[in-house]
C-alpha atoms as a PDB file:
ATOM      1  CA  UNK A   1      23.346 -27.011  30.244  1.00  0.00           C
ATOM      2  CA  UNK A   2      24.225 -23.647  29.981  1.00  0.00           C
ATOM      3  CA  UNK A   3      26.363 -24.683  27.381  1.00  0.00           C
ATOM      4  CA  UNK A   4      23.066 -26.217  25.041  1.00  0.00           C
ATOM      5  CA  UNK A   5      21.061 -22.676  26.248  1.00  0.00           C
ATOM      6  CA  UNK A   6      23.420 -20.599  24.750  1.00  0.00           C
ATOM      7  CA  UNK A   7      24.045 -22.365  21.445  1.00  0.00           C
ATOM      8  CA  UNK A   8      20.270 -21.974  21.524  1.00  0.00           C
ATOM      9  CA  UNK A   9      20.208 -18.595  21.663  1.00  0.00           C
ATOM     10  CA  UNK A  10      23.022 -17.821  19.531  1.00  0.00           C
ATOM     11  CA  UNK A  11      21.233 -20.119  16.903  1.00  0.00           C
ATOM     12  CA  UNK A  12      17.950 -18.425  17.282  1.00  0.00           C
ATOM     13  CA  UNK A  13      19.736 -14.645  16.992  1.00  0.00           C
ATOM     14  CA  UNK A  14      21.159 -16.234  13.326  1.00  0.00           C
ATOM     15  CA  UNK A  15      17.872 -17.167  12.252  1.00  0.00           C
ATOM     16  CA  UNK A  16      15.974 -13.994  12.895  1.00  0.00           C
ATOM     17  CA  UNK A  17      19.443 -11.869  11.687  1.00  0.00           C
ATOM     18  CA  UNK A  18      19.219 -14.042   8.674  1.00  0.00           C
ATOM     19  CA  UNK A  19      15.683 -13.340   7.879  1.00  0.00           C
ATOM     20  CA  UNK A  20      15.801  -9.864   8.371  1.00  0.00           C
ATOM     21  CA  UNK A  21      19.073  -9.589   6.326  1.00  0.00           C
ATOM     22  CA  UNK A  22      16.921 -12.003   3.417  1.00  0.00           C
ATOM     23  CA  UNK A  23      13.932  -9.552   3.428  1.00  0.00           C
ATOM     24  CA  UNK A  24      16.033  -6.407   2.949  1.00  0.00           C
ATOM     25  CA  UNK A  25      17.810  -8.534   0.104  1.00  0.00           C
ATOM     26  CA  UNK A  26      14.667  -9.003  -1.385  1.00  0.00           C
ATOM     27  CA  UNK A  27      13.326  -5.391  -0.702  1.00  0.00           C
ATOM     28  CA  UNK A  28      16.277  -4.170  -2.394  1.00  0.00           C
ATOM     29  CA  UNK A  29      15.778  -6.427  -5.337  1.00  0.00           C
ATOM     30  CA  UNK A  30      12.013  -5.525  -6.010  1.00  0.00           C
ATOM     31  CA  UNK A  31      13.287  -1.820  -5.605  1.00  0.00           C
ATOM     32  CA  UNK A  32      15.285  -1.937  -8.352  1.00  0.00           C
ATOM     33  CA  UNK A  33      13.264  -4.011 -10.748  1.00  0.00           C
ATOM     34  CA  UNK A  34      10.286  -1.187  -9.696  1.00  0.00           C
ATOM     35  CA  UNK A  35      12.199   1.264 -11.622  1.00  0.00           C
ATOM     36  CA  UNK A  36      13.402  -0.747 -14.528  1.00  0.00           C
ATOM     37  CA  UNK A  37       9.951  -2.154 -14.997  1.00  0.00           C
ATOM     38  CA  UNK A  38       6.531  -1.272 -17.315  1.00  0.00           C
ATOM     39  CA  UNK A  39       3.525  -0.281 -15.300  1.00  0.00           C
ATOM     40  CA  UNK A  40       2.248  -3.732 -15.352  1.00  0.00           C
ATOM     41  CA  UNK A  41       4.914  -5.859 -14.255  1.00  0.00           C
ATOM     42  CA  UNK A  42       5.372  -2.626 -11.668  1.00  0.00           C
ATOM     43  CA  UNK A  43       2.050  -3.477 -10.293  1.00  0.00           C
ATOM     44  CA  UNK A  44       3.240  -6.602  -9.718  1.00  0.00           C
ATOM     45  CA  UNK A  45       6.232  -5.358  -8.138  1.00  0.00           C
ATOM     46  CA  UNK A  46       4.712  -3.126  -6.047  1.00  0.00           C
ATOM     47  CA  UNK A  47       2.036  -5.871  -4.646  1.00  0.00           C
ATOM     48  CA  UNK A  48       5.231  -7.820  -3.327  1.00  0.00           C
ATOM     49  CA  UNK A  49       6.706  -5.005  -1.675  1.00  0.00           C
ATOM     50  CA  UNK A  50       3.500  -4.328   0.081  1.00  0.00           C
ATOM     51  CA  UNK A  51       3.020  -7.884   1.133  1.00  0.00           C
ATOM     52  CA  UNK A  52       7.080  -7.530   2.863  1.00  0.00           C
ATOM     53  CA  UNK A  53       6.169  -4.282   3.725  1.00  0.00           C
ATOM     54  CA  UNK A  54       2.725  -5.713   5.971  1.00  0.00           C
ATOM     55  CA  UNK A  55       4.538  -8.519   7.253  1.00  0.00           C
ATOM     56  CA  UNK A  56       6.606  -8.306   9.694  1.00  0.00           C
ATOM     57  CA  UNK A  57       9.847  -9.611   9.853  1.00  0.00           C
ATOM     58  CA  UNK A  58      10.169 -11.916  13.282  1.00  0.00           C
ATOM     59  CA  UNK A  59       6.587 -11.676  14.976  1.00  0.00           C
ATOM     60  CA  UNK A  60       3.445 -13.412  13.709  1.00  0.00           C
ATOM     61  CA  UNK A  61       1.192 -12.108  16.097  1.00  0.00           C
ATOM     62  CA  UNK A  62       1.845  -8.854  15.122  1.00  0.00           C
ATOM     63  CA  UNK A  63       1.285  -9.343  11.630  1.00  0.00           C
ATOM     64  CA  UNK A  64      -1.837 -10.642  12.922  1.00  0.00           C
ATOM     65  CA  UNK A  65      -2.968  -7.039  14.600  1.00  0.00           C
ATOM     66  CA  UNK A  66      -2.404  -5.658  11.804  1.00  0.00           C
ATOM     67  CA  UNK A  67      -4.048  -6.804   9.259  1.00  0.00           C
ATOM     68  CA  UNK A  68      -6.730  -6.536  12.227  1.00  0.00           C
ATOM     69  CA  UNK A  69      -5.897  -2.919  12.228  1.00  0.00           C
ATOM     70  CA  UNK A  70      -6.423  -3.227   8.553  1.00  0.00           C
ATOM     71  CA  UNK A  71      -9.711  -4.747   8.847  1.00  0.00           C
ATOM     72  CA  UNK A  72     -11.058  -1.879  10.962  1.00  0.00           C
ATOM     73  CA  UNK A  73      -9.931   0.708   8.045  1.00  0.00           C
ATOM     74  CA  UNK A  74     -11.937  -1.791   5.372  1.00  0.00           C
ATOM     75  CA  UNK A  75     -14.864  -1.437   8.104  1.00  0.00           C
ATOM     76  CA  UNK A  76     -14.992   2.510   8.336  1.00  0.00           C
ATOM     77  CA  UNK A  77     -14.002   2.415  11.822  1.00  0.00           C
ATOM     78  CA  UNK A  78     -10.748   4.396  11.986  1.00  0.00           C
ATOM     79  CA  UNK A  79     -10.685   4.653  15.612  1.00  0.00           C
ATOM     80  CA  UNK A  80     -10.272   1.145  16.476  1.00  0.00           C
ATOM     81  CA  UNK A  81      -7.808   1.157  14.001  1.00  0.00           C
ATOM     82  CA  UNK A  82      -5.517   3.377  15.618  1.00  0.00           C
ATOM     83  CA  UNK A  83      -5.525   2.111  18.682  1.00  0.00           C
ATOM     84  CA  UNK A  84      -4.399  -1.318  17.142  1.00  0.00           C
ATOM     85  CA  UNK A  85      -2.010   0.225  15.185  1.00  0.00           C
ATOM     86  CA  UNK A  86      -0.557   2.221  18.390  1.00  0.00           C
ATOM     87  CA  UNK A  87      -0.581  -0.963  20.611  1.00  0.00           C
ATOM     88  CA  UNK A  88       1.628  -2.431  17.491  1.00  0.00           C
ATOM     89  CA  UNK A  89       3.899   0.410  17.490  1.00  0.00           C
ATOM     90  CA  UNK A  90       4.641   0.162  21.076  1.00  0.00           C
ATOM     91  CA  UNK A  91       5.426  -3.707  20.836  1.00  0.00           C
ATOM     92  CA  UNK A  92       7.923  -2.587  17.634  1.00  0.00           C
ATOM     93  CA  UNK A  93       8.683   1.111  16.975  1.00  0.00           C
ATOM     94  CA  UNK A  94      11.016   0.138  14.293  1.00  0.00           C
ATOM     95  CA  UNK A  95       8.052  -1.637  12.090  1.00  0.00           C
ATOM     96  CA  UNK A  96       7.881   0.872   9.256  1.00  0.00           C
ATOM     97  CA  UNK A  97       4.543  -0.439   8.383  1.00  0.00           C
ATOM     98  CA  UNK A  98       2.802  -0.015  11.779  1.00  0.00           C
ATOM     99  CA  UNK A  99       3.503   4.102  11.338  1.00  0.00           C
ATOM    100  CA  UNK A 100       2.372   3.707   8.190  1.00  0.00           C
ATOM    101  CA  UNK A 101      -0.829   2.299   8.964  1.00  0.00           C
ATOM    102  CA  UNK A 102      -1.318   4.967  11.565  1.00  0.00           C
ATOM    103  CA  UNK A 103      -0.520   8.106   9.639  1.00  0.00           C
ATOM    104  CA  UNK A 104      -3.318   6.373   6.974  1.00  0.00           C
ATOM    105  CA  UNK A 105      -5.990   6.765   9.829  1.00  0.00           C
ATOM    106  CA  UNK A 106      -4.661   9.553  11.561  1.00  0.00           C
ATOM    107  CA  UNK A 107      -4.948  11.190   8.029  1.00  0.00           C
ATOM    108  CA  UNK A 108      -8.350  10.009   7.432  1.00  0.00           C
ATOM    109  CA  UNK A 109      -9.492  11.277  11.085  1.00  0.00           C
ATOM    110  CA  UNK A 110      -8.256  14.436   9.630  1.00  0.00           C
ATOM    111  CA  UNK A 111      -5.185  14.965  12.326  1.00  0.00           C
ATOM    112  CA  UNK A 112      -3.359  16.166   9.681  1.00  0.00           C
ATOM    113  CA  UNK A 113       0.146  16.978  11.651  1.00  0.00           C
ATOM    114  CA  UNK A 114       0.448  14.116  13.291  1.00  0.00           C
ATOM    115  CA  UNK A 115       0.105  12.152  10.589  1.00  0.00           C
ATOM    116  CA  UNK A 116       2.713  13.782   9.002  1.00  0.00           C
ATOM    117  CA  UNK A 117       4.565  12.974  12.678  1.00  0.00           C
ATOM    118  CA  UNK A 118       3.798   9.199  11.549  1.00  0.00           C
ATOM    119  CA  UNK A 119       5.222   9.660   7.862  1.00  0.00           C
ATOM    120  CA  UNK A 120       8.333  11.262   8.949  1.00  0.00           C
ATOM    121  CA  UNK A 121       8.869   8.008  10.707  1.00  0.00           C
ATOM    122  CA  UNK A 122       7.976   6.035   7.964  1.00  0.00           C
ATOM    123  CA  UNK A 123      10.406   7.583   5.905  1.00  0.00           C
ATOM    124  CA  UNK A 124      13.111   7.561   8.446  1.00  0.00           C
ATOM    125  CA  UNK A 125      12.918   3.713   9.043  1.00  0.00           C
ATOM    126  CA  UNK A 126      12.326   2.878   5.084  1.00  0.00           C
ATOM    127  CA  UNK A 127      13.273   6.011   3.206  1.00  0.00           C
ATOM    128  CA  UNK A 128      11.807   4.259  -0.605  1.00  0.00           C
ATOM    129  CA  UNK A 129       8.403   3.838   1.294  1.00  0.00           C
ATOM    130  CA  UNK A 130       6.266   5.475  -1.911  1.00  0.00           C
ATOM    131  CA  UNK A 131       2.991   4.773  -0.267  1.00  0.00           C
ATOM    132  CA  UNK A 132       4.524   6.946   2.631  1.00  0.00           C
ATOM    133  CA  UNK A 133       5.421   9.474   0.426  1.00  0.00           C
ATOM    134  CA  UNK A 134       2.396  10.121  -1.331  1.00  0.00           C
ATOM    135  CA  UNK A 135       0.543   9.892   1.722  1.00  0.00           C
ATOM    136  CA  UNK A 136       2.850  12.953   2.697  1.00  0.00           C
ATOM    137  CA  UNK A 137       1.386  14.580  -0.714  1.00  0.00           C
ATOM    138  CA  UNK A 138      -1.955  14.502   0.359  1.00  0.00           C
ATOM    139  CA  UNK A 139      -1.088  15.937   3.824  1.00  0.00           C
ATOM    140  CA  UNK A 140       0.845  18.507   2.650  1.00  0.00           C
ATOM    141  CA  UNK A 141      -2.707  19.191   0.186  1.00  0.00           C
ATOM    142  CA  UNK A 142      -4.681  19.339   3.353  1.00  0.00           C
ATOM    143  CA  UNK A 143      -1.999  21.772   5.047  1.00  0.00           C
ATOM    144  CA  UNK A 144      -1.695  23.760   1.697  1.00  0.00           C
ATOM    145  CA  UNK A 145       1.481  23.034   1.365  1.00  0.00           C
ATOM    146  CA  UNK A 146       1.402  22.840  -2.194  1.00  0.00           C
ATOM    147  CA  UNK A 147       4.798  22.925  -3.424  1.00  0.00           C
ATOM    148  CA  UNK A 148       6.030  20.223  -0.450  1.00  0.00           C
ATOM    149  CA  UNK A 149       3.393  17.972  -1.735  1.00  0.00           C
ATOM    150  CA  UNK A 150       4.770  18.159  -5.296  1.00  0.00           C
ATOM    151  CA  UNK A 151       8.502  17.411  -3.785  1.00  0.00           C
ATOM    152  CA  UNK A 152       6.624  14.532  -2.004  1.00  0.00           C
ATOM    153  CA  UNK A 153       4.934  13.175  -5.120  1.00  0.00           C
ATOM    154  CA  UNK A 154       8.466  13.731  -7.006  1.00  0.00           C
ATOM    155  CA  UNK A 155      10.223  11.694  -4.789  1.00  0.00           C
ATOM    156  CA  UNK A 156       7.805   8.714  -4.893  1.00  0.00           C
ATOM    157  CA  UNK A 157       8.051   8.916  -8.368  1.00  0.00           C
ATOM    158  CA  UNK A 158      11.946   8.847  -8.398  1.00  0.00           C
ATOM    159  CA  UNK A 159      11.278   5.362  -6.414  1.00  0.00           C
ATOM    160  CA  UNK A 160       8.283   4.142  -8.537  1.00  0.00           C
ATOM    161  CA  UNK A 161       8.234   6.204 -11.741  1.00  0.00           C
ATOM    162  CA  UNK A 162       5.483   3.938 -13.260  1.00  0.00           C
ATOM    163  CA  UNK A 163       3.421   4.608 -10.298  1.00  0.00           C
ATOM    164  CA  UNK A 164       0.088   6.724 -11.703  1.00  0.00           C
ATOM    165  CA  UNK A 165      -0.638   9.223  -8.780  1.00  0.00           C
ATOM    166  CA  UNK A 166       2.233  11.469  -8.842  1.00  0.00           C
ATOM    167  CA  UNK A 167       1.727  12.924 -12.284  1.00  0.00           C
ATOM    168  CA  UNK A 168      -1.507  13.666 -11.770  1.00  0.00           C
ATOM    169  CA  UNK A 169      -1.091  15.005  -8.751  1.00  0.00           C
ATOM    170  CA  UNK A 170       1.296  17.583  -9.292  1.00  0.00           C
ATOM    171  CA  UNK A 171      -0.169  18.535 -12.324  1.00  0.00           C
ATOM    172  CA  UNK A 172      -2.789  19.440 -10.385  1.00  0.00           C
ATOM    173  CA  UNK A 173      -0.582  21.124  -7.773  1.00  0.00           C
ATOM    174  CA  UNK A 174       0.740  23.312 -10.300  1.00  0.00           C
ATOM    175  CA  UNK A 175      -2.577  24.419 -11.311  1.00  0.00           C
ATOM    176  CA  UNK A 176      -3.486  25.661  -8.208  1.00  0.00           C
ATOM    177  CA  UNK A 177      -0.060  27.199  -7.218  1.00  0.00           C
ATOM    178  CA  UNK A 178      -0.682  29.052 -11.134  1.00  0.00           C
ATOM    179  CA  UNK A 179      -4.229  29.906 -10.321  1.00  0.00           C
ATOM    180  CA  UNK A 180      -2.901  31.440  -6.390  1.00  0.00           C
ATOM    181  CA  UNK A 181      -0.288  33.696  -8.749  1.00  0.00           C
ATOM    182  CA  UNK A 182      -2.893  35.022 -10.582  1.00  0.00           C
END
Protein backbone atom coordinates (compact mmCIF):
# COMPACT_ATOMS: atom_id res chain seq x y z
CA UNK A 1 0.00 0.00 0.00
CA UNK A 2 2.44 2.36 0.80
CA UNK A 3 4.13 1.18 -2.06
CA UNK A 4 0.87 2.28 -4.67
CA UNK A 5 0.71 5.83 -2.35
CA UNK A 6 3.96 6.75 -3.17
CA UNK A 7 4.09 5.95 -6.88
CA UNK A 8 1.02 8.16 -6.58
CA UNK A 9 2.60 10.89 -5.37
CA UNK A 10 5.70 10.71 -7.23
CA UNK A 11 3.40 10.50 -10.40
CA UNK A 12 1.35 13.43 -9.41
CA UNK A 13 4.77 15.68 -8.53
CA UNK A 14 5.73 14.72 -12.55
CA UNK A 15 2.59 15.94 -13.78
CA UNK A 16 2.42 19.30 -12.11
CA UNK A 17 6.61 19.61 -12.67
CA UNK A 18 5.78 18.82 -16.21
CA UNK A 19 3.19 21.42 -16.64
CA UNK A 20 4.92 24.04 -15.08
CA UNK A 21 8.15 23.19 -17.02
CA UNK A 22 5.52 23.15 -20.48
CA UNK A 23 4.15 26.66 -19.61
CA UNK A 24 7.56 28.29 -19.13
CA UNK A 25 8.45 26.47 -22.55
CA UNK A 26 5.72 28.11 -24.02
CA UNK A 27 6.23 31.53 -22.19
CA UNK A 28 9.60 31.51 -23.48
CA UNK A 29 8.48 30.78 -26.98
CA UNK A 30 5.77 33.61 -27.23
CA UNK A 31 8.62 35.86 -25.70
CA UNK A 32 10.67 35.54 -28.39
CA UNK A 33 8.25 35.57 -31.27
CA UNK A 34 6.92 39.07 -29.29
CA UNK A 35 10.03 40.65 -30.39
CA UNK A 36 10.49 39.24 -33.82
CA UNK A 37 6.89 39.98 -34.62
CA UNK A 38 4.70 43.10 -36.44
CA UNK A 39 2.31 44.85 -34.13
CA UNK A 40 -0.47 42.71 -35.24
CA UNK A 41 0.64 39.31 -34.95
CA UNK A 42 2.25 40.96 -31.49
CA UNK A 43 -1.22 41.56 -30.36
CA UNK A 44 -1.80 38.25 -30.84
CA UNK A 45 1.17 37.29 -29.03
CA UNK A 46 0.66 39.28 -26.30
CA UNK A 47 -3.18 38.00 -25.77
CA UNK A 48 -1.56 34.42 -25.23
CA UNK A 49 0.85 35.48 -22.81
CA UNK A 50 -1.82 37.16 -20.84
CA UNK A 51 -4.12 34.21 -20.96
CA UNK A 52 -0.69 31.94 -19.32
CA UNK A 53 -0.01 34.79 -17.44
CA UNK A 54 -3.99 34.73 -15.68
CA UNK A 55 -3.97 31.17 -15.40
CA UNK A 56 -2.43 29.59 -13.08
CA UNK A 57 -0.29 26.84 -13.43
CA UNK A 58 -1.62 23.82 -10.92
CA UNK A 59 -4.82 25.34 -9.14
CA UNK A 60 -8.20 25.89 -10.81
CA UNK A 61 -9.84 27.41 -8.07
CA UNK A 62 -7.55 30.00 -7.98
CA UNK A 63 -7.79 30.89 -11.43
CA UNK A 64 -11.29 31.05 -10.53
CA UNK A 65 -10.74 34.07 -7.76
CA UNK A 66 -9.19 35.71 -9.99
CA UNK A 67 -10.81 36.34 -12.72
CA UNK A 68 -13.40 37.06 -9.75
CA UNK A 69 -10.92 39.58 -8.62
CA UNK A 70 -11.01 40.65 -12.19
CA UNK A 71 -14.62 41.00 -12.30
CA UNK A 72 -14.68 43.41 -9.35
CA UNK A 73 -12.04 45.77 -11.32
CA UNK A 74 -14.61 45.53 -14.60
CA UNK A 75 -17.34 46.52 -11.81
CA UNK A 76 -15.56 49.72 -10.34
CA UNK A 77 -15.23 48.14 -7.09
CA UNK A 78 -11.49 48.06 -6.39
CA UNK A 79 -11.81 47.19 -2.88
CA UNK A 80 -13.29 43.88 -3.18
CA UNK A 81 -10.82 43.35 -5.59
CA UNK A 82 -7.98 43.53 -3.42
CA UNK A 83 -9.03 41.63 -0.92
CA UNK A 84 -9.53 38.71 -3.50
CA UNK A 85 -6.44 39.32 -4.93
CA UNK A 86 -4.66 39.28 -1.30
CA UNK A 87 -6.54 36.07 -0.20
CA UNK A 88 -4.93 34.65 -3.68
CA UNK A 89 -1.58 35.81 -2.85
CA UNK A 90 -1.56 34.20 0.45
CA UNK A 91 -2.74 30.73 -1.02
CA UNK A 92 0.40 31.29 -3.77
CA UNK A 93 2.95 34.10 -3.24
CA UNK A 94 4.86 32.89 -6.16
CA UNK A 95 1.75 33.59 -8.73
CA UNK A 96 3.22 36.53 -10.61
CA UNK A 97 -0.18 37.40 -11.76
CA UNK A 98 -1.94 37.66 -8.36
CA UNK A 99 0.74 40.77 -7.49
CA UNK A 100 0.00 41.93 -10.57
CA UNK A 101 -3.55 42.19 -10.20
CA UNK A 102 -3.03 43.86 -6.87
CA UNK A 103 -0.54 46.56 -7.72
CA UNK A 104 -3.42 47.33 -10.72
CA UNK A 105 -5.93 48.19 -7.82
CA UNK A 106 -3.67 49.28 -5.33
CA UNK A 107 -2.62 51.77 -8.15
CA UNK A 108 -6.05 52.71 -8.99
CA UNK A 109 -6.92 53.27 -5.10
CA UNK A 110 -4.11 55.63 -5.51
CA UNK A 111 -1.58 53.73 -2.87
CA UNK A 112 0.95 54.53 -5.04
CA UNK A 113 4.09 52.85 -3.01
CA UNK A 114 2.73 49.90 -2.38
CA UNK A 115 1.84 49.25 -5.55
CA UNK A 116 5.11 49.71 -6.61
CA UNK A 117 5.80 47.06 -3.43
CA UNK A 118 3.45 44.71 -5.68
CA UNK A 119 5.41 45.42 -9.07
CA UNK A 120 8.73 44.83 -7.61
CA UNK A 121 7.35 41.41 -7.00
CA UNK A 122 6.00 41.04 -10.20
CA UNK A 123 9.14 41.66 -11.72
CA UNK A 124 11.10 39.54 -9.40
CA UNK A 125 8.97 36.34 -10.05
CA UNK A 126 8.61 37.10 -14.05
CA UNK A 127 11.21 39.70 -14.86
CA UNK A 128 9.62 40.12 -18.99
CA UNK A 129 6.22 40.96 -17.23
CA UNK A 130 5.63 44.29 -19.69
CA UNK A 131 2.23 44.91 -18.26
CA UNK A 132 4.21 45.07 -14.87
CA UNK A 133 6.53 47.30 -16.18
CA UNK A 134 4.48 49.86 -17.56
CA UNK A 135 2.35 49.74 -14.69
CA UNK A 136 5.70 50.78 -12.85
CA UNK A 137 5.71 53.82 -15.53
CA UNK A 138 2.64 55.15 -14.45
CA UNK A 139 3.61 54.88 -10.73
CA UNK A 140 6.69 56.32 -11.08
CA UNK A 141 4.31 59.39 -13.10
CA UNK A 142 2.24 59.60 -10.00
CA UNK A 143 5.50 59.73 -7.69
CA UNK A 144 7.20 62.15 -10.24
CA UNK A 145 9.63 60.05 -10.87
CA UNK A 146 9.96 60.95 -14.31
CA UNK A 147 13.10 59.65 -15.54
CA UNK A 148 12.43 55.98 -13.61
CA UNK A 149 9.23 55.85 -15.47
CA UNK A 150 11.00 56.33 -18.83
CA UNK A 151 13.64 53.39 -17.73
CA UNK A 152 10.37 51.50 -16.91
CA UNK A 153 8.69 52.15 -20.25
CA UNK A 154 12.26 51.35 -21.95
CA UNK A 155 12.47 48.16 -20.55
CA UNK A 156 8.95 47.00 -21.53
CA UNK A 157 9.74 48.04 -24.76
CA UNK A 158 13.07 46.01 -24.92
CA UNK A 159 10.51 42.95 -24.13
CA UNK A 160 7.63 44.09 -26.45
CA UNK A 161 9.04 46.71 -28.83
CA UNK A 162 5.78 46.70 -30.91
CA UNK A 163 3.92 47.44 -27.84
CA UNK A 164 2.27 51.25 -28.40
CA UNK A 165 2.46 52.81 -24.82
CA UNK A 166 6.04 53.20 -24.24
CA UNK A 167 6.80 55.62 -27.03
CA UNK A 168 4.30 57.72 -26.22
CA UNK A 169 4.89 57.73 -22.94
CA UNK A 170 8.29 58.77 -22.70
CA UNK A 171 7.91 61.16 -25.23
CA UNK A 172 5.83 62.66 -23.04
CA UNK A 173 8.19 62.16 -20.09
CA UNK A 174 10.75 64.00 -21.82
CA UNK A 175 8.57 66.87 -22.34
CA UNK A 176 7.96 67.45 -18.98
CA UNK A 177 11.53 66.68 -17.64
CA UNK A 178 12.44 69.62 -20.75
CA UNK A 179 9.69 71.88 -19.61
CA UNK A 180 11.04 71.33 -15.43
CA UNK A 181 14.72 72.51 -17.03
CA UNK A 182 13.38 75.44 -18.27
Amino acid sequence: MKRVLLFCLIFLFSLTSSFANDRDVRLNQLFNELKVNKATVASIVEQEIWSLWSTHPTDDKLTARLEEGSMFVRNQQPNRARDIFTEVIKLDENWAEAWNKRATVLYMLGEYQKSQEDIDKVLELEPRHFGALAGQGMVNIKLKNYEKAIRSYEEAQEIYPSMKTPDAMIKQMKEIIKQQSI
